[in-house]
Protein backbone atom coordinates (compact mmCIF):
# COMPACT_ATOMS: atom_id res chain seq x y z
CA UNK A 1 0.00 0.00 0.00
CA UNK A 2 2.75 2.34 0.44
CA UNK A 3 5.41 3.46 -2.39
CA UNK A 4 9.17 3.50 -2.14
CA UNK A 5 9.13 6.58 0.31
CA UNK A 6 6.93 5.03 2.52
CA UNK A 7 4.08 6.82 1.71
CA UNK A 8 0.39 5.78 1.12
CA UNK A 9 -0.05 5.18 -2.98
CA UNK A 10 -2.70 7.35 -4.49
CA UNK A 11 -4.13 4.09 -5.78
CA UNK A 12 -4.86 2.74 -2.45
CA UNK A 13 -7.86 5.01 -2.30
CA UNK A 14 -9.61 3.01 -5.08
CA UNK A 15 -8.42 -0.06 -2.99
CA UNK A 16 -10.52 0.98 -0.23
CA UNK A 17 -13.58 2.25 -2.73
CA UNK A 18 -13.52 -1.08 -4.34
CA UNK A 19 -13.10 -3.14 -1.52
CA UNK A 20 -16.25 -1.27 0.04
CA UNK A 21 -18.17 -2.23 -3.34
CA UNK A 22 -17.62 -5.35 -2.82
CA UNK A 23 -18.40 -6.14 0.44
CA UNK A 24 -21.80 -3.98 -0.13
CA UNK A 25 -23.14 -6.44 -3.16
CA UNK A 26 -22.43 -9.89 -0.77
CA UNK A 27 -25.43 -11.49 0.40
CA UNK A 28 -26.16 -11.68 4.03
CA UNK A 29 -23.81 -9.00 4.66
CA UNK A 30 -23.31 -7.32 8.26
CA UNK A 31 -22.40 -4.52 10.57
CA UNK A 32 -20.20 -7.04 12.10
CA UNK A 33 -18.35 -8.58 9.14
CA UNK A 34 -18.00 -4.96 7.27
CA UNK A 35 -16.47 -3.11 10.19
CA UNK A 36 -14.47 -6.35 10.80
CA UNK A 37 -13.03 -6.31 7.22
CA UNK A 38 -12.39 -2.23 7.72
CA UNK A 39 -10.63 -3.11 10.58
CA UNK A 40 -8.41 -5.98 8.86
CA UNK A 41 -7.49 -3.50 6.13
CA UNK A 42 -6.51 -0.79 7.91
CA UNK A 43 -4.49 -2.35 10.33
CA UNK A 44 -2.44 -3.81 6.92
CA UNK A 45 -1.98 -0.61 6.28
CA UNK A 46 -0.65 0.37 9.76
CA UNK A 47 1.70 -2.40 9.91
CA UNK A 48 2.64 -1.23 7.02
CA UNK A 49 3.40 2.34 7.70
CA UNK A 50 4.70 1.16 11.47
CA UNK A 51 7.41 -0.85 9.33
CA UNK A 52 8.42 2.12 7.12
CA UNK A 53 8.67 3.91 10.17
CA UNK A 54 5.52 6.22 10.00
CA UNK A 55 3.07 7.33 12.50
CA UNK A 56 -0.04 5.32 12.07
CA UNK A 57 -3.17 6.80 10.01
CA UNK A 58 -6.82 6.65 10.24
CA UNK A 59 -7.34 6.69 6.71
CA UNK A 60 -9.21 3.88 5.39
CA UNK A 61 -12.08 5.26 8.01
CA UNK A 62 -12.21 8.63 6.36
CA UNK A 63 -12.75 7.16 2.35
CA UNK A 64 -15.70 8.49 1.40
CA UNK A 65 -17.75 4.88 0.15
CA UNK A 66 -15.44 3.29 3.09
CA UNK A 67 -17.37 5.54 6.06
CA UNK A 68 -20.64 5.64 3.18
CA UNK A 69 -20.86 1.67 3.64
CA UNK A 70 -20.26 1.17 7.13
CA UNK A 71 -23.20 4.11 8.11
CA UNK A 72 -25.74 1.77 6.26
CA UNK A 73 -24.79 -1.31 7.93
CA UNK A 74 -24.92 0.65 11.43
CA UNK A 75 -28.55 1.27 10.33
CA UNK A 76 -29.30 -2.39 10.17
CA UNK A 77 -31.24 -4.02 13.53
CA UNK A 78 -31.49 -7.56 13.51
CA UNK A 79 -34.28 -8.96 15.51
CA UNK A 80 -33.67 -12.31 17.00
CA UNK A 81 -37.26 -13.36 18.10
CA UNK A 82 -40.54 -12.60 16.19
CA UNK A 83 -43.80 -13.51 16.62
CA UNK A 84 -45.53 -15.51 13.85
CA UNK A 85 -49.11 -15.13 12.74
CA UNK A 86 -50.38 -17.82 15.01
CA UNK A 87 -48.59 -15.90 17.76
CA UNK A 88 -46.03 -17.92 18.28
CA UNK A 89 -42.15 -16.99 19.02
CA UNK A 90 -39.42 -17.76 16.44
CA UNK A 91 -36.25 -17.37 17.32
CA UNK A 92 -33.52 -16.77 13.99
CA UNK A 93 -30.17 -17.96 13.79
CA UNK A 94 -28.17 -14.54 13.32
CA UNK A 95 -24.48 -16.15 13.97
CA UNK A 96 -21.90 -15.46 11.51
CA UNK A 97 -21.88 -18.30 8.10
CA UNK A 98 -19.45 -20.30 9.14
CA UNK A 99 -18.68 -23.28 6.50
CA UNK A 100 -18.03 -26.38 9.51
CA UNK A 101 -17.85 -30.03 8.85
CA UNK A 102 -19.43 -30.57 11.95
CA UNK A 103 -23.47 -31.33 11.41
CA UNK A 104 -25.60 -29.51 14.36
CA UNK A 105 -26.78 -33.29 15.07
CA UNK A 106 -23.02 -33.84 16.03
CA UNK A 107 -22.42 -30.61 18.09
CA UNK A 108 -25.58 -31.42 20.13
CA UNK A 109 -24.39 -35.04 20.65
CA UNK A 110 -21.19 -33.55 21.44
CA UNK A 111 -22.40 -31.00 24.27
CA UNK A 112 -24.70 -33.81 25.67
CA UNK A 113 -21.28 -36.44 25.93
CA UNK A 114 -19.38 -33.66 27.82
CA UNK A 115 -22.53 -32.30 30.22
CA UNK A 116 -22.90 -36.12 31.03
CA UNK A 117 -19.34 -36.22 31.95
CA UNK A 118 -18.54 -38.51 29.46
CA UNK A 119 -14.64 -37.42 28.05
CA UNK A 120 -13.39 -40.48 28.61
CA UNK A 121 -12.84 -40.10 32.24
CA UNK A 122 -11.12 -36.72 32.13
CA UNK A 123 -13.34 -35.23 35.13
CA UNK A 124 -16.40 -32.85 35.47
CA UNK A 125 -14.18 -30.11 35.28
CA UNK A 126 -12.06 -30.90 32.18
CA UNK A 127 -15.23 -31.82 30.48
CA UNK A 128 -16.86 -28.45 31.80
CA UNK A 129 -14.18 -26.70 30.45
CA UNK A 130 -14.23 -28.46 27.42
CA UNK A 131 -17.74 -28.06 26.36
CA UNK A 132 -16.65 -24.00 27.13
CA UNK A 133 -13.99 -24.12 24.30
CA UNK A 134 -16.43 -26.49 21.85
CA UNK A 135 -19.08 -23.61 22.32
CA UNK A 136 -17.56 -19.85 22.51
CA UNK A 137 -14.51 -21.13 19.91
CA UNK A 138 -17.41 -21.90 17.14
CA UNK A 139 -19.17 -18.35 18.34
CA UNK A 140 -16.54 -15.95 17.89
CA UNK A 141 -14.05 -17.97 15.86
CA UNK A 142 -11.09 -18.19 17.53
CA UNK A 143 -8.61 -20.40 18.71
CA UNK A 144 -8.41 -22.61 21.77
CA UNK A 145 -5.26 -20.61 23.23
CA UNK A 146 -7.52 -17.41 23.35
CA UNK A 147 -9.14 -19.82 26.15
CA UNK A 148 -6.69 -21.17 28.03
CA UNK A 149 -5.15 -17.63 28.65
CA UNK A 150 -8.92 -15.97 28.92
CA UNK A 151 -8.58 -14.50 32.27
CA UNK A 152 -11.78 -13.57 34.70
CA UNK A 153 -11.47 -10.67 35.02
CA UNK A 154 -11.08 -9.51 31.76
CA UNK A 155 -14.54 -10.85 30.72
CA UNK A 156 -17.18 -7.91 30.51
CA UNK A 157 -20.81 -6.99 29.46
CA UNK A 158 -21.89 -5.30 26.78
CA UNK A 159 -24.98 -4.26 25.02
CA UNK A 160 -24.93 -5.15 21.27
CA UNK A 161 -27.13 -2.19 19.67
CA UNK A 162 -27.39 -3.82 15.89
CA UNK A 163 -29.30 -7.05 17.69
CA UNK A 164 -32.90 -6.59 18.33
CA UNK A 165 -34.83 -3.42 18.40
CA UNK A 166 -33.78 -2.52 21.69
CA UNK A 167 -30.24 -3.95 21.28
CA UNK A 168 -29.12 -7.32 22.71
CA UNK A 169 -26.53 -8.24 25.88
CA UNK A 170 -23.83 -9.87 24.96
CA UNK A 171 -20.51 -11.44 26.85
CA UNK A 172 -17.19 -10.18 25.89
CA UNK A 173 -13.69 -10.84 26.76
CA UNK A 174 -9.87 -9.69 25.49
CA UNK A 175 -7.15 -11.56 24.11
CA UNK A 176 -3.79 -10.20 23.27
CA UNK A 177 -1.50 -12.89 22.06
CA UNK A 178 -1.41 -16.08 20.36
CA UNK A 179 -0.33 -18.02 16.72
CA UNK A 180 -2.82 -15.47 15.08
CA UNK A 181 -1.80 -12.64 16.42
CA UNK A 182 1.98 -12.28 16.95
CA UNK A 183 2.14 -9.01 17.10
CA UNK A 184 0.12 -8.91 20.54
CA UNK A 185 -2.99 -6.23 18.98
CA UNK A 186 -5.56 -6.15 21.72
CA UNK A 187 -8.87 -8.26 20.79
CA UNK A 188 -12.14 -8.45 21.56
CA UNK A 189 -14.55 -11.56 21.24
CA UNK A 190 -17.79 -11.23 22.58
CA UNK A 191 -20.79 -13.77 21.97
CA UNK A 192 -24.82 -13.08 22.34
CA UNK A 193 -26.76 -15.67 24.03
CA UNK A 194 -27.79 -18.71 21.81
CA UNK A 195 -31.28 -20.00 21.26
CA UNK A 196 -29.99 -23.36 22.29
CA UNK A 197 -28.18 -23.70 25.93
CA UNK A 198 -26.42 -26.93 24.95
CA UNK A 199 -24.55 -24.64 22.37
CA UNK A 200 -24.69 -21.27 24.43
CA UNK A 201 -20.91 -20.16 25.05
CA UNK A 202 -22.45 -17.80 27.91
CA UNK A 203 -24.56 -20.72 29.42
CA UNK A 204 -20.64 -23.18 28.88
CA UNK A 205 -18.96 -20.36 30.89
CA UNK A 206 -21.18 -20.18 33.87
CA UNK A 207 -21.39 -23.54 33.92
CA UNK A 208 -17.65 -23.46 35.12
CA UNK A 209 -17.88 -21.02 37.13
CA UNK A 210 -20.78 -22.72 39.02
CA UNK A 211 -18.88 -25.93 39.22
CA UNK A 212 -15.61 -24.65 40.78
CA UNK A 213 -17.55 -21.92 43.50
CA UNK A 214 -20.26 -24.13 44.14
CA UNK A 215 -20.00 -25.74 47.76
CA UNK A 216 -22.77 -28.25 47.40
CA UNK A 217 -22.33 -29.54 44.05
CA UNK A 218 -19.29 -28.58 42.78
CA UNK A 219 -15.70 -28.27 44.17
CA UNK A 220 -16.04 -25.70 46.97
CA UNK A 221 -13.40 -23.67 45.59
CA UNK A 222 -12.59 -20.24 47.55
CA UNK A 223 -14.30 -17.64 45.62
CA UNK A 224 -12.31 -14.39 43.33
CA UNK A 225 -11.65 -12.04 46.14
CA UNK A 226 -12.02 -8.68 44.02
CA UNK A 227 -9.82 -6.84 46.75
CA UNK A 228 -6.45 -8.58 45.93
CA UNK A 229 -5.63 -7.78 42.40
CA UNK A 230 -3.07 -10.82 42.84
CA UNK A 231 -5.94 -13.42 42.98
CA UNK A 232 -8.29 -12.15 41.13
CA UNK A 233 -6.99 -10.58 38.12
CA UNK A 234 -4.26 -13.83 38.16
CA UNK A 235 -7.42 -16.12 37.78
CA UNK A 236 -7.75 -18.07 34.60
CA UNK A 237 -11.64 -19.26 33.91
CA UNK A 238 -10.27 -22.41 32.68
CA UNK A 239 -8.01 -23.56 35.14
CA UNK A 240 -6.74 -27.74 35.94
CA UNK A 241 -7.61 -29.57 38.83
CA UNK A 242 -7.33 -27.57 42.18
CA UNK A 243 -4.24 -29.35 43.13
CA UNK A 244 -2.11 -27.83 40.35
CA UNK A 245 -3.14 -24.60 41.70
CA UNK A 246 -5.88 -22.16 41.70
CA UNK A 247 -4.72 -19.49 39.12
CA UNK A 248 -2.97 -21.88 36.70
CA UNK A 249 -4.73 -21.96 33.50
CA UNK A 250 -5.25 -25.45 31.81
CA UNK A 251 -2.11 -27.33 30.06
CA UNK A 252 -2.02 -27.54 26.59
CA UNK A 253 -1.67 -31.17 26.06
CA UNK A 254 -4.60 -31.64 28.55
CA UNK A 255 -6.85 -29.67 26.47
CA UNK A 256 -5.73 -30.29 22.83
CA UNK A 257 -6.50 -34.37 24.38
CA UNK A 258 -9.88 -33.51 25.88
CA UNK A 259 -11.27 -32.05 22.40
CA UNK A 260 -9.53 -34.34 20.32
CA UNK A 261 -11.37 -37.09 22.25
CA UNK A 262 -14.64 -35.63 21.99
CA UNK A 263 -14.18 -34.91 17.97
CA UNK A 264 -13.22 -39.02 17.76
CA UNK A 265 -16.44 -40.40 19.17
């Protein structure tokens, strides 16, 4: 994007024209997936400039059809329940196109193996967190790491204006690292709640939590005390067995065999 000087090419404005064009004529299109792909290209062209040793730039925001496109989208509401004739609720499936070779009928019989506590005798907790991953890693697409270093209390609410009439709540939390993003950007994934608990990521998550603070049913674990920063900000939400240590986070091989095992049966 940039020429020998290190300057933005006078081309690159058509790149961003076109680019909006495009996006505008795909079916199905979103607030979500145009601001995402806005995002993508101008942090290319950051990089970029950050490499040639330039300040950074908010240009790709300011082209005309770029800012043009994104307006419309921001006008969009999608409403996730509506009332049929017969006066019924329907609830729509508004998540993200996502081409998977895993049928629904699988990722239901999937959720129901680890709720039973059925990973091969890996514990309620490794299964818990487990069925955490299968959900919120299909939701926001993202990689298993982003869970294992997901810490407490960097997870946050927020209310999702484009979903419903009066907006949706959804659950959100940060990542900063990983294979996908070396360069250590802070992310956000957040997901909304599904229509389906077995495949809710928000329903998965408190599922955990109510396992390892629950003193009846689950492992009596002391709970976050929000006046230490060393305990609770040092708190992974998917953490091993107790014995390993309370703010450990779950070991890689553990996890990459938990959800390699469900994916076999």
């Amino acid at each position: 994007f940039l020429d020998d000087n290190g300057n933005i090419k006078s081309s690159f404005m058509t790149v961003c024209e076109r680019f909006a064009e495009f996006l505008d004529k795909q079916d199905d299109m979103t607030l979500s997936i145009v601001s995402n792909a806005f995002s993508w290209l101008a942090r290319e062209l950051n990089d970029q400039l950050y490499l040639a040793g330039q300040p950074s730039t908010m240009y790709v925001r300011r082209v005309t059809e770029v800012k043009r496109t994104e307006d419309k989208y921001k006008k969009h509401r999608f409403d996730p329940v509506v009332v049929t004739a017969g006066g019924e609720l329907q609830f729509k499936d508004i998540h993200t196109n996502i081409d998977c070779p895993i049928a629904m009928i699988k990722r239901l019989d999937g959720a129901r193996v680890l709720l039973n506590d059925n990973l091969g005798g890996a514990g309620s907790l490794y299964a818990l967190n487990t069925h955490y991953e299968f959900n919120v890693t299909h939701a926001v697409a993202t990689r298993g790491e982003d869970i294992r270093a997901e810490n407490v209390a960097c997870s946050f609410v927020r209310k999702v204006l484009t979903v419903g009439q009066n907006g949706t709540y959804g659950l959100f939390f940060m990542s900063n690292g990983g294979k996908t993003n070396a360069k250590g950007r802070l992310v956000y994934f957040g997901s909304i709640p599904h229509k389906n608990p077995l495949l809710c990521a928000i329903a998965a998550k408190g599922r955990v939590y109510m396992y390892r603070w629950n003193a009846e049913y689950g492992q009596s674990e002391r709970n976050p005390d929000f006046l230490d920063p060393q305990d609770y900000y040092l708190m992974h939400v998917c953490r091993p067995d107790i014995s390993k240590g309370r703010h450990e986070k779950t070991e890689y091989e553990v996890q990459r065999k938990n959800f390699k095992s469900l994916l076999e049966d």
